[in-house]
PDB file of N, CA and C in Angstrom:
ATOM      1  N   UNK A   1      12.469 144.190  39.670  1.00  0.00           N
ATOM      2  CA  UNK A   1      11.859 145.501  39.550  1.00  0.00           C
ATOM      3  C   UNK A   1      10.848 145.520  38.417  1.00  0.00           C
ATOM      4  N   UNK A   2      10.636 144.757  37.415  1.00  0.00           N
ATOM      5  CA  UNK A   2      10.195 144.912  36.095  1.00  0.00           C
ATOM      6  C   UNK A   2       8.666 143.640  36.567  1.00  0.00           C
ATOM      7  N   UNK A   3       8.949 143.281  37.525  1.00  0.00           N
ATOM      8  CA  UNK A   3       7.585 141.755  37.799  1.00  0.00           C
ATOM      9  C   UNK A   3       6.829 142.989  38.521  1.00  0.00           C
ATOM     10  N   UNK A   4       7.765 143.687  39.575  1.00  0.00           N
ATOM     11  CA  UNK A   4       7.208 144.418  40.617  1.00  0.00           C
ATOM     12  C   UNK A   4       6.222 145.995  40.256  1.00  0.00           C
ATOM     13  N   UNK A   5       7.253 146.130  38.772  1.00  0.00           N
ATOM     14  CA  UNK A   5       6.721 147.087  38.408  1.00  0.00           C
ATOM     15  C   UNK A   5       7.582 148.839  39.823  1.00  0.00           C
ATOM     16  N   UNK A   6       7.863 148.436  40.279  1.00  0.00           N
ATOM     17  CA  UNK A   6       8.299 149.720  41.381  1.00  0.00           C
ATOM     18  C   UNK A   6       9.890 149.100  41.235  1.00  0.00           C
ATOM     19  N   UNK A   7      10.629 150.230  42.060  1.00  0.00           N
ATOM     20  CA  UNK A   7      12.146 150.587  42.189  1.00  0.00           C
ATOM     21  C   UNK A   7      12.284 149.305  43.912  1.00  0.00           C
ATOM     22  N   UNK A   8      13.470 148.270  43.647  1.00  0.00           N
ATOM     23  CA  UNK A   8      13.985 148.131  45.054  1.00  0.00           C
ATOM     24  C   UNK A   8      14.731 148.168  45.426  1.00  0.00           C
ATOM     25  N   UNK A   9      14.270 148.621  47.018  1.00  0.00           N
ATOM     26  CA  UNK A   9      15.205 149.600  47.602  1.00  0.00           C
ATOM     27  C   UNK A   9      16.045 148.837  48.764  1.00  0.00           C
ATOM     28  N   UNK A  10      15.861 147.667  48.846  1.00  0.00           N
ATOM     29  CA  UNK A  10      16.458 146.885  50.010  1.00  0.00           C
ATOM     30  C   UNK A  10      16.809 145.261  49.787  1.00  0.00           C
ATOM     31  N   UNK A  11      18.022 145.113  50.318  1.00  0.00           N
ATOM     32  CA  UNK A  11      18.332 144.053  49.508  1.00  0.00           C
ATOM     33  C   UNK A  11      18.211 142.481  50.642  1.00  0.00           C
ATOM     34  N   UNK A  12      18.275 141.183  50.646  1.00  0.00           N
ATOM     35  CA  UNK A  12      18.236 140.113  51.235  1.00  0.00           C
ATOM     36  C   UNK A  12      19.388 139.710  50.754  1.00  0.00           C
ATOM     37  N   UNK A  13      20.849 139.168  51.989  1.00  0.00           N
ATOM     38  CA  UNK A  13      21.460 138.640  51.354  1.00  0.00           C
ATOM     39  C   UNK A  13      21.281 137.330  51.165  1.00  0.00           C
ATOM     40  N   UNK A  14      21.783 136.723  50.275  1.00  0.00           N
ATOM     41  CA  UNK A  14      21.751 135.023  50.281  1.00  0.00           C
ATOM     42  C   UNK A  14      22.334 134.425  51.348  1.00  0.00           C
ATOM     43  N   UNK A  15      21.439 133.558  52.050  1.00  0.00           N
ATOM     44  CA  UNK A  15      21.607 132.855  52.973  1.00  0.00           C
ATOM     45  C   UNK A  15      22.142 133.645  54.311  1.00  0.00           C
ATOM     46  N   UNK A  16      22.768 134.979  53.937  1.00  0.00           N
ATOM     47  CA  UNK A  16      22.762 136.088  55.488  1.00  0.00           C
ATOM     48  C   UNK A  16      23.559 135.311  56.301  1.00  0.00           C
ATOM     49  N   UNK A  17      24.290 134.281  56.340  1.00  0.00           N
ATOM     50  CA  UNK A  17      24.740 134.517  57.655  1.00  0.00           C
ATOM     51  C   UNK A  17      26.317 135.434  58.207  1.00  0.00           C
ATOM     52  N   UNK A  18      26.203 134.938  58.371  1.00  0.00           N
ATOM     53  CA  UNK A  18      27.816 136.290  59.565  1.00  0.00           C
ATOM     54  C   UNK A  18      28.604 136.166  58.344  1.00  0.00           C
ATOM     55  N   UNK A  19      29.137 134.875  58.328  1.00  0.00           N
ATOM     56  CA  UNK A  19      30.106 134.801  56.868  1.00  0.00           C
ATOM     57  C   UNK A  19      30.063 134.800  55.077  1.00  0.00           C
ATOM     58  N   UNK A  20      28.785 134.744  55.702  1.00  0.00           N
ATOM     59  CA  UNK A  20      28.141 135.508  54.005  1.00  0.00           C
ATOM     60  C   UNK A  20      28.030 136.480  53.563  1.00  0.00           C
ATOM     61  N   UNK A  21      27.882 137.900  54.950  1.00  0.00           N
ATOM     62  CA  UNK A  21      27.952 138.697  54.860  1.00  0.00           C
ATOM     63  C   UNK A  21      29.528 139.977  55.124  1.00  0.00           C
ATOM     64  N   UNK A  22      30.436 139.739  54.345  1.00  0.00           N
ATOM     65  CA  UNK A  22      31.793 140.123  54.400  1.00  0.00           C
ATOM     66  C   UNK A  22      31.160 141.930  54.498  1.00  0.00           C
ATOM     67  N   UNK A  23      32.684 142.782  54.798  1.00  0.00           N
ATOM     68  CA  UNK A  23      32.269 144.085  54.177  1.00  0.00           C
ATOM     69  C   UNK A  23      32.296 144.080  52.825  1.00  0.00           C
ATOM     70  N   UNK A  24      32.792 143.441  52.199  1.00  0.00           N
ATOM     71  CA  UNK A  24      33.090 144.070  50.394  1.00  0.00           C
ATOM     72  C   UNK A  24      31.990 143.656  49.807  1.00  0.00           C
ATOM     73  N   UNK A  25      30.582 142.438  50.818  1.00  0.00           N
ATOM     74  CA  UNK A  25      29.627 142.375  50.144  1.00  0.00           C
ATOM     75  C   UNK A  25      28.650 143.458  51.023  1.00  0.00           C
ATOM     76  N   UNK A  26      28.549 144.005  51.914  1.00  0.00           N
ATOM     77  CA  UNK A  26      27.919 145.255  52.397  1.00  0.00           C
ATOM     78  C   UNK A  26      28.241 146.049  51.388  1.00  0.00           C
ATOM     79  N   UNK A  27      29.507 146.275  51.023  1.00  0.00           N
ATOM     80  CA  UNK A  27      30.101 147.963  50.226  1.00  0.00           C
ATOM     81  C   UNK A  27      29.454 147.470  48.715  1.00  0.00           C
ATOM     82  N   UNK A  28      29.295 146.237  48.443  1.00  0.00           N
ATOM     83  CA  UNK A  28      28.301 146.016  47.085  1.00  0.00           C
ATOM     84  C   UNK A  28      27.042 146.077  47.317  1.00  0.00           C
ATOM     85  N   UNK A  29      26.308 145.760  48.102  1.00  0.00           N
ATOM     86  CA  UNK A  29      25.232 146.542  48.054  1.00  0.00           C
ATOM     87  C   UNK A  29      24.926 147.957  48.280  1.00  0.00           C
ATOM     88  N   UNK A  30      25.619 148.250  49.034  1.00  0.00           N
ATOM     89  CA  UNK A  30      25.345 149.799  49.459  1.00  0.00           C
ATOM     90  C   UNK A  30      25.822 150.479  47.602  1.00  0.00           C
ATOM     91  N   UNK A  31      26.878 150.416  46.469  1.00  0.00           N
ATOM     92  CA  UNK A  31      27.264 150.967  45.612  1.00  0.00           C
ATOM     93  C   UNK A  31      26.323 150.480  44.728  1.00  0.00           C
ATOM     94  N   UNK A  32      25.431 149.133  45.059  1.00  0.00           N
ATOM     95  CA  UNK A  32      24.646 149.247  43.989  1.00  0.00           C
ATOM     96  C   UNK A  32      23.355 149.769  44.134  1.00  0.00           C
ATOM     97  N   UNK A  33      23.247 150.679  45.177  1.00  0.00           N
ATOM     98  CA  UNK A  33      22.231 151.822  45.423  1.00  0.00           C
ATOM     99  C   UNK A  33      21.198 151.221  46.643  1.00  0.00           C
ATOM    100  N   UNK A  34      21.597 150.012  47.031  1.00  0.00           N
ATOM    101  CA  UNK A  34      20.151 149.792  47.971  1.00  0.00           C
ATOM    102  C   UNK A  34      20.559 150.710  48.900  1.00  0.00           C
ATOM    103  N   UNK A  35      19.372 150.852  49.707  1.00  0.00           N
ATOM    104  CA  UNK A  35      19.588 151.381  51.227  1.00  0.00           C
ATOM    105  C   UNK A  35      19.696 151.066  52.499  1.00  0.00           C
ATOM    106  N   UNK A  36      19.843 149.155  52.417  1.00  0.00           N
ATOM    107  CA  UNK A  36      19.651 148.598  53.131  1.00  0.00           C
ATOM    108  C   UNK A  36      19.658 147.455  52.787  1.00  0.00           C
ATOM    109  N   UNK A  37      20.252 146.587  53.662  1.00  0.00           N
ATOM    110  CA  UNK A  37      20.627 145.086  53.764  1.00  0.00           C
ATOM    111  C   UNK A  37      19.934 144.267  55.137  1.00  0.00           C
ATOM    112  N   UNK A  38      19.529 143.294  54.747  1.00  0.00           N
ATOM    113  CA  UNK A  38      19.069 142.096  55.678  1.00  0.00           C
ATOM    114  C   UNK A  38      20.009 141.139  55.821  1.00  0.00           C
ATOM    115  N   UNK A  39      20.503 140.316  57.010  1.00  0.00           N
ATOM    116  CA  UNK A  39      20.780 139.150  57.195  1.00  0.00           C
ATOM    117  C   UNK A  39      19.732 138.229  57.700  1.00  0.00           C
ATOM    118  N   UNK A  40      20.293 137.132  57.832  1.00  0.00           N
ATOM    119  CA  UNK A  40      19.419 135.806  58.575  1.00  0.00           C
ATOM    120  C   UNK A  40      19.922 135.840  60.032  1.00  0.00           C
ATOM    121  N   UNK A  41      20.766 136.738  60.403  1.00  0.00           N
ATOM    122  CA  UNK A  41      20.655 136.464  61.660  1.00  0.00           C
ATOM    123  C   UNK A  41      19.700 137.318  63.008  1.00  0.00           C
ATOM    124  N   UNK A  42      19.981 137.155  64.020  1.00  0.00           N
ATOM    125  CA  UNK A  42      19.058 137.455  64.998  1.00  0.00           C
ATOM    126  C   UNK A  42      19.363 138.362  65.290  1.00  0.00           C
ATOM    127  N   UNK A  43      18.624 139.398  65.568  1.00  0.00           N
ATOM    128  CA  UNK A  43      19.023 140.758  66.161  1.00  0.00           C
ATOM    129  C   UNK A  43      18.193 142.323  65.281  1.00  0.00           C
ATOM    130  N   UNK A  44      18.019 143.356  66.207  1.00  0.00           N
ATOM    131  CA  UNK A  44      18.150 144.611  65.575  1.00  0.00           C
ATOM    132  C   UNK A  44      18.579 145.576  65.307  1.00  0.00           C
ATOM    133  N   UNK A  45      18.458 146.260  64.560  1.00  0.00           N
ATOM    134  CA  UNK A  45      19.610 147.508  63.986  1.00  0.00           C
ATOM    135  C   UNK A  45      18.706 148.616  64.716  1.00  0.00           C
ATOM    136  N   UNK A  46      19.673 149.524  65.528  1.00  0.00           N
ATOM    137  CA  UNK A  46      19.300 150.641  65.995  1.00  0.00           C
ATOM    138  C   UNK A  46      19.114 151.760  65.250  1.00  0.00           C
ATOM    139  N   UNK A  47      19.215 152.832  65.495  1.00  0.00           N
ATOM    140  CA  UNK A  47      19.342 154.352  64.609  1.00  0.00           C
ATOM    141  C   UNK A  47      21.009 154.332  64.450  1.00  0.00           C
ATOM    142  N   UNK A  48      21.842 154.269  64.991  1.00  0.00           N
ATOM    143  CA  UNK A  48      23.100 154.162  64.873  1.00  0.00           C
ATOM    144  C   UNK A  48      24.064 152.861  63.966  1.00  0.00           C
ATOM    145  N   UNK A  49      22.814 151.737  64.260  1.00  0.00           N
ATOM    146  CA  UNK A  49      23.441 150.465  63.506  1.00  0.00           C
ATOM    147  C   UNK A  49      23.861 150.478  62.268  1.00  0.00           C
ATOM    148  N   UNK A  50      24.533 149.348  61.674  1.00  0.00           N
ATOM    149  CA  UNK A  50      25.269 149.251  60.330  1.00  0.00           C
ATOM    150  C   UNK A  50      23.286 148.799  59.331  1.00  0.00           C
ATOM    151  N   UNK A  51      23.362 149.994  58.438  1.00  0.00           N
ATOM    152  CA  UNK A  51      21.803 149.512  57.896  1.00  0.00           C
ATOM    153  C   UNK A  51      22.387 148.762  56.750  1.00  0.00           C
ATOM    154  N   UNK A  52      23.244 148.046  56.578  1.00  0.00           N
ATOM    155  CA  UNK A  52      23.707 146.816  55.488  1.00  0.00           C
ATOM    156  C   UNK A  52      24.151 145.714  56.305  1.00  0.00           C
ATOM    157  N   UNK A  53      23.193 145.573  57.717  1.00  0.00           N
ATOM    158  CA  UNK A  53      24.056 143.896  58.182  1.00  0.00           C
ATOM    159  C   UNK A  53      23.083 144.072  59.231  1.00  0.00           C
ATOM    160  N   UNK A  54      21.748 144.250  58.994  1.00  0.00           N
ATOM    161  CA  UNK A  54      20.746 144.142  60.111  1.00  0.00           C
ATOM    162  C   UNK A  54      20.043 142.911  60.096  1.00  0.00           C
ATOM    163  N   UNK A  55      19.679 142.634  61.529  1.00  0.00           N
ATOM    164  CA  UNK A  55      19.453 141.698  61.923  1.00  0.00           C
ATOM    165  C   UNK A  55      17.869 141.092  61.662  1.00  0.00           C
ATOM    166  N   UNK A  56      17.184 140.254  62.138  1.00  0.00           N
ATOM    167  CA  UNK A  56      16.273 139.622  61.825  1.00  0.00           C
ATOM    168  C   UNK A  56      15.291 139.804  63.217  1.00  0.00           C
ATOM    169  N   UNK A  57      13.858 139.857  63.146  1.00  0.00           N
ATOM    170  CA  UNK A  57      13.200 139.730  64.685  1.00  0.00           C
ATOM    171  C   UNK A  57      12.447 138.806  64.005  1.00  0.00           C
ATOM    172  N   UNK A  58      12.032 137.157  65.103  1.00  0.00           N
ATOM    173  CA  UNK A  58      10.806 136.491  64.113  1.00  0.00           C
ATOM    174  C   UNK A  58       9.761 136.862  64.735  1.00  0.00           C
ATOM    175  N   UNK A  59       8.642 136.651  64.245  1.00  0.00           N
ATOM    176  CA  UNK A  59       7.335 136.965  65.272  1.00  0.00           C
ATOM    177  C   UNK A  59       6.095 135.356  64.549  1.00  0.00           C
ATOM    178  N   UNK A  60       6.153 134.771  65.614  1.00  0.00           N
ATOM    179  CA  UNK A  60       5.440 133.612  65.784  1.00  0.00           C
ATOM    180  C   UNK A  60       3.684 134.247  65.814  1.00  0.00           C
ATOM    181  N   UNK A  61       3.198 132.718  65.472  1.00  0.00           N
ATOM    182  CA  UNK A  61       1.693 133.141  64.940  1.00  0.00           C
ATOM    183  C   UNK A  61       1.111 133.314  66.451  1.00  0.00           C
ATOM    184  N   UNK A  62       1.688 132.857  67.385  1.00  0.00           N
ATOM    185  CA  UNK A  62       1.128 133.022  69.121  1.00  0.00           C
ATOM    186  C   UNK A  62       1.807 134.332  69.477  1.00  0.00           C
ATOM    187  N   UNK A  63       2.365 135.068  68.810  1.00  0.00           N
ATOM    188  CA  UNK A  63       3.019 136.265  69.375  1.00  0.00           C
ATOM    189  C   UNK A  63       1.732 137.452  68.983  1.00  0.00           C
ATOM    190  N   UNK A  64       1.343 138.018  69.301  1.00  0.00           N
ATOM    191  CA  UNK A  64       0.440 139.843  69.258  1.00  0.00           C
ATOM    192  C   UNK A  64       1.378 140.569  68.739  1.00  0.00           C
ATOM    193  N   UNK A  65       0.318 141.279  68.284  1.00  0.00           N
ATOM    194  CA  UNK A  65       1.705 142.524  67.101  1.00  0.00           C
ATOM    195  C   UNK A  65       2.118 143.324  68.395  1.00  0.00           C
ATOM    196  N   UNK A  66       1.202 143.832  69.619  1.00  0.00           N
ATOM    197  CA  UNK A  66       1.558 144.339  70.740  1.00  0.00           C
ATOM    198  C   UNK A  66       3.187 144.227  71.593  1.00  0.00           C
ATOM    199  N   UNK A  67       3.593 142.492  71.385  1.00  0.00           N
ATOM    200  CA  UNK A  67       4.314 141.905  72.016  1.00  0.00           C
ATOM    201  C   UNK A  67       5.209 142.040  71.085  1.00  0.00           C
ATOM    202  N   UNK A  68       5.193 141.565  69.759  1.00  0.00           N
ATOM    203  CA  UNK A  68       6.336 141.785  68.933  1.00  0.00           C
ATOM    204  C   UNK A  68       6.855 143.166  68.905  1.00  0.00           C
ATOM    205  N   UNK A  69       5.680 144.466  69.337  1.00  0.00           N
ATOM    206  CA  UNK A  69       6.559 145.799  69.002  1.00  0.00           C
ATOM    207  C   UNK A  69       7.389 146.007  69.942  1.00  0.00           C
ATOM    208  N   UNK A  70       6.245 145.595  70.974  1.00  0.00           N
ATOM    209  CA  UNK A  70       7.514 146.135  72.733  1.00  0.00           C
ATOM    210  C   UNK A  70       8.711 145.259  72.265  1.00  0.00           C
ATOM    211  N   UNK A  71       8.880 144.262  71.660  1.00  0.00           N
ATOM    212  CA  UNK A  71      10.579 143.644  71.772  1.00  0.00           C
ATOM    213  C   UNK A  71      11.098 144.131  70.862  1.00  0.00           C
ATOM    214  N   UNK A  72      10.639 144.903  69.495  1.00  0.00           N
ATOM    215  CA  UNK A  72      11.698 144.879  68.607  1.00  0.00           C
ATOM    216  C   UNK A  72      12.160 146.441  69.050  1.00  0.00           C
ATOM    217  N   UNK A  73      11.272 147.416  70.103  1.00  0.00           N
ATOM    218  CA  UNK A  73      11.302 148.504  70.123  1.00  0.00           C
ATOM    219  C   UNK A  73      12.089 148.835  71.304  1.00  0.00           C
ATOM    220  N   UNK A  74      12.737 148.123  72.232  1.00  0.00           N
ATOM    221  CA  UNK A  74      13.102 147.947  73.602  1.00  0.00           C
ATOM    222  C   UNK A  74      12.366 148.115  74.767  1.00  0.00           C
ATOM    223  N   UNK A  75      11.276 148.183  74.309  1.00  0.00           N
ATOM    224  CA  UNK A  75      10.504 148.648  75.256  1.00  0.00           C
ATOM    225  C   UNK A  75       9.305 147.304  76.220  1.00  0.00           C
ATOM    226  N   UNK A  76       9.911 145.885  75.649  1.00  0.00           N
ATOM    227  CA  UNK A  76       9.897 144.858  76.130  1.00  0.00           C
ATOM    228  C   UNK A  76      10.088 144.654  77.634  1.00  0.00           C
ATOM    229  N   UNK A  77      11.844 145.095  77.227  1.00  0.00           N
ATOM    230  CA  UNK A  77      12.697 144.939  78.565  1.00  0.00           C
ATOM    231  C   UNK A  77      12.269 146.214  79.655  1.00  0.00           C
ATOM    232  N   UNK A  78      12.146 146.908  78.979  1.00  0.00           N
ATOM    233  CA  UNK A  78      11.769 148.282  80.080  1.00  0.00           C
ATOM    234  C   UNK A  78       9.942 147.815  80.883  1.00  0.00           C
ATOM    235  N   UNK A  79       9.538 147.208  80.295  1.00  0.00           N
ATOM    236  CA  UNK A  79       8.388 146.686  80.902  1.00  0.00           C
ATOM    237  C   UNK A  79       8.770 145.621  81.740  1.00  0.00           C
ATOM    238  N   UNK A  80       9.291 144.332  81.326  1.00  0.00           N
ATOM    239  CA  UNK A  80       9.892 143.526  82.752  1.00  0.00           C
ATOM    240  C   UNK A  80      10.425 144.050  83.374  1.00  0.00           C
ATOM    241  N   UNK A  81      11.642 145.133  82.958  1.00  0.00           N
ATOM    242  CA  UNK A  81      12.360 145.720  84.353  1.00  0.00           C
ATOM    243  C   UNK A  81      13.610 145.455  83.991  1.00  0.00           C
ATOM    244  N   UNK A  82      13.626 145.251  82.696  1.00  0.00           N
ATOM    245  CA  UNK A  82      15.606 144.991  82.361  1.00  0.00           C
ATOM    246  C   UNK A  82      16.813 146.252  82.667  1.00  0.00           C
ATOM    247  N   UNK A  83      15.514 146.938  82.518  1.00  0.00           N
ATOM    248  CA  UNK A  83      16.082 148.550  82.211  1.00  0.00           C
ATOM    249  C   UNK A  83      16.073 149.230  83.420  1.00  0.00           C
TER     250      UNK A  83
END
């Protein structure tokens, strides 16, 4: 916060994966005020999701920001027809 000069508000866990991320290390970040947690793993957090164990979307340098939104937004699948 002091390099950044601003307040942060969201945390990266180390190394994120499933077993790195216990609840008692969610309930430590959440008490030490972030608002939000990242893992390394794959996936996204909805409006309903846990916002201390959200998932990761990658977006490749051949991907369009177009293409990356329809997937992270569901609206991917509703265009092929998943939906």
């Amino acid at each position: 916060e002091a390099e950044l000069a601003r307040p942060v508000l969201d945390f990266c866990y180390p190394y994120g994966r499933r077993v790195d991320v216990s609840p008692a290390a969610a309930a430590a970040a959440r008490e030490a005020g972030y608002r939000s947690a990242v893992t390394s793993q794959t996936g996204i957090c909805g409006p309903l999701g846990d916002a201390y164990r959200i998932g990761r979307v990658g977006l490749t340098s051949r991907e369009a920001e177009p293409a990356f939104t329809a997937r992270v937004t569901g609206w991917g699948a509703f265009l092929r027809g998943d939906l």
